[in-house]
Protein backbone atom coordinates (compact mmCIF):
# COMPACT_ATOMS: atom_id res chain seq x y z
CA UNK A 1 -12.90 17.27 16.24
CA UNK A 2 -9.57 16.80 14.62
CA UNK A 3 -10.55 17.99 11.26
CA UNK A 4 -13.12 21.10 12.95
CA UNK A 5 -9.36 22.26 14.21
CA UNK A 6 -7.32 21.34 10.81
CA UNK A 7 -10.27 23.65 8.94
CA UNK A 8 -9.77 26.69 11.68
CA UNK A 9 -6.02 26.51 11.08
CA UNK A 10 -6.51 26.28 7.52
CA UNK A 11 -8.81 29.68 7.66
CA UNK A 12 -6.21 31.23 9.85
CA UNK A 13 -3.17 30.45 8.29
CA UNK A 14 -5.09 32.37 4.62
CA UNK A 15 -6.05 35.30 6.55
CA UNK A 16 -2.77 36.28 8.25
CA UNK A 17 -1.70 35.52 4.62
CA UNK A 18 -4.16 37.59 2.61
CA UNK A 19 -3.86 40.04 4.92
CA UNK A 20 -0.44 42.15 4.23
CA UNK A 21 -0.77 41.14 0.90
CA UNK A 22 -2.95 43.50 -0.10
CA UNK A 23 -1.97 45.62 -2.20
CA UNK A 24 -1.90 49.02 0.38
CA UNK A 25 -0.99 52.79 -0.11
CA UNK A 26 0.05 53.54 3.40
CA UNK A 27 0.23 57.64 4.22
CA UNK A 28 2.16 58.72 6.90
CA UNK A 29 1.86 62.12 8.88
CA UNK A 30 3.30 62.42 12.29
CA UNK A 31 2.16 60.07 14.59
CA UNK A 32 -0.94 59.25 12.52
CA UNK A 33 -0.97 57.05 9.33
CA UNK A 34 -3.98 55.99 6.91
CA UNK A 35 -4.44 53.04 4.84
CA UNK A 36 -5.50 53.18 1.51
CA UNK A 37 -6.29 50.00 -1.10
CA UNK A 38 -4.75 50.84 -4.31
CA UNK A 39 -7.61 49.51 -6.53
CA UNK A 40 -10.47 50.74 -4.54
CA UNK A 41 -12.29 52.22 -6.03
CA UNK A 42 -9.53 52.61 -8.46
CA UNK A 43 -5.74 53.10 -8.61
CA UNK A 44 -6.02 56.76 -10.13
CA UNK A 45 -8.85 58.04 -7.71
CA UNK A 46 -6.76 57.29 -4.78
CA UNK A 47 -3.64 58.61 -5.77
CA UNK A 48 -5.71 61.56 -6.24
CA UNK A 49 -7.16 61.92 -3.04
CA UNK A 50 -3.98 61.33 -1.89
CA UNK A 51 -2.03 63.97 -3.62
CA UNK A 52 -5.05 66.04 -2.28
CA UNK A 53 -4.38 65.34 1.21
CA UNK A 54 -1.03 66.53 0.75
CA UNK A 55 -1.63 69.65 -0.71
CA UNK A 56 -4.35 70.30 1.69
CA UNK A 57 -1.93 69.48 4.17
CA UNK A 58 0.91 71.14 3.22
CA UNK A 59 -1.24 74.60 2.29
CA UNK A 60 -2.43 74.33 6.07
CA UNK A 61 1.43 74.70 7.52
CA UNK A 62 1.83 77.26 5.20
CA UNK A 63 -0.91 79.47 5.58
CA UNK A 64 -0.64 78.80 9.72
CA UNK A 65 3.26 78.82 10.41
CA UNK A 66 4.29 81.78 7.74
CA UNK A 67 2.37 84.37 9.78
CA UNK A 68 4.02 86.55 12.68
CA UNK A 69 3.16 89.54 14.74
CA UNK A 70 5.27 92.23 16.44
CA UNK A 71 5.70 89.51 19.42
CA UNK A 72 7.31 87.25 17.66
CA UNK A 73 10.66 86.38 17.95
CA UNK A 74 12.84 86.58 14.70
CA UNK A 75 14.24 82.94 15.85
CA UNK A 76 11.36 81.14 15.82
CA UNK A 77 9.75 82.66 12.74
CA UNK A 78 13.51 81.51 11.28
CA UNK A 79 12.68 78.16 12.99
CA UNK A 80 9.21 77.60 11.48
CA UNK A 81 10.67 78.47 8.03
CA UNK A 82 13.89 76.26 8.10
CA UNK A 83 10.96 73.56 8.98
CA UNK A 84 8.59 74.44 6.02
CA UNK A 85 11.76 74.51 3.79
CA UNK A 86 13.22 71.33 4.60
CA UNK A 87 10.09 69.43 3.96
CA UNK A 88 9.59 71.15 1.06
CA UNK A 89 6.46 73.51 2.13
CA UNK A 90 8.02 76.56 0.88
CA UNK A 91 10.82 77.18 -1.44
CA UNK A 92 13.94 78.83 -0.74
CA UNK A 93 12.52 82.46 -2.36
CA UNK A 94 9.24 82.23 -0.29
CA UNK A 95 11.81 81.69 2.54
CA UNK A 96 13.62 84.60 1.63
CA UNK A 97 10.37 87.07 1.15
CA UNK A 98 8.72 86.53 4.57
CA UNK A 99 11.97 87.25 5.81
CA UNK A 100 12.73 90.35 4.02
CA UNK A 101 9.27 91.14 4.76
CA UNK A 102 9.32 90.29 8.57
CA UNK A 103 12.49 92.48 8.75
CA UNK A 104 11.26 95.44 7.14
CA UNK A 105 7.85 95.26 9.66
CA UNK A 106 9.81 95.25 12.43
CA UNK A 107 11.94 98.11 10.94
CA UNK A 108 8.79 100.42 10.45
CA UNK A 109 7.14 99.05 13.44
C-alpha cells in the first residue's frame, strides 16, 4: 500500500510539473483567452494562425464600429474611434477621414 501511494504521488508531482511547462502561446481577447502549443503542429503555422486571428479580429471592429447613420451621435462615433485608435485598429489619418467624412454628411444631410 505504501509504495501504490509513493507511485501516485510520484505521477502527480510530474504532471502538475509538465504541465505549465509547456511551452504555450497564450492569446488574450477580452474576457476570453486561447491556448496554443508553440510546436504543434509547428512554431511557424501557429504564429500564423495567430497573426490571422488578429487581423480577422481587428478587420471585424473596423468594418463594424467605423460606420454611423444620421442618428448617431458625433460623441460616440468620436468614442468608438479614440477606441480603434488606441489599440491600434485604425491610424490617426483613418481617424481623421471618417471624421471629416461624418462631418460633411451631417452638413449635407
Amino acid at each position: 500500500m505504501l509504495f501504490f501511494n509513493i507511485f501516485c504521488f510520484s505521477i502527480i508531482m510530474i504532471v502538475i510539473y509538465i504541465i505549465p511547462h509547456q511551452d504555450v502561446i497564450i492569446l488574450e481577447g477580452g474576457a476570453n483567452y486561447l491556448v496554443f502549443y508553440r510546436n504543434a503542429p509547428d512554431e511557424e503555422e501557429v504564429l500564423a494562425f495567430i497573426n490571422k486571428v488578429i487581423k480577422t479580429a481587428k478587420n471585424y471592429y473596423k468594418v463594424h464600429y467605423t460606420k454611423y447613420d444620421k442618428y448617431t451621435a458625433e460623441e460616440e462615433l468620436n468614442g468608438r474611434l479614440y477606441w480603434l485608435k488606441n489599440n491600434e485598429i485604425i491610424t490617426e489619418d483613418e481617424f481623421s477621414d471618417i471624421m471629416e467624412s461624418y462631418k460633411m454628411d451631417r452638413l449635407v444631410n
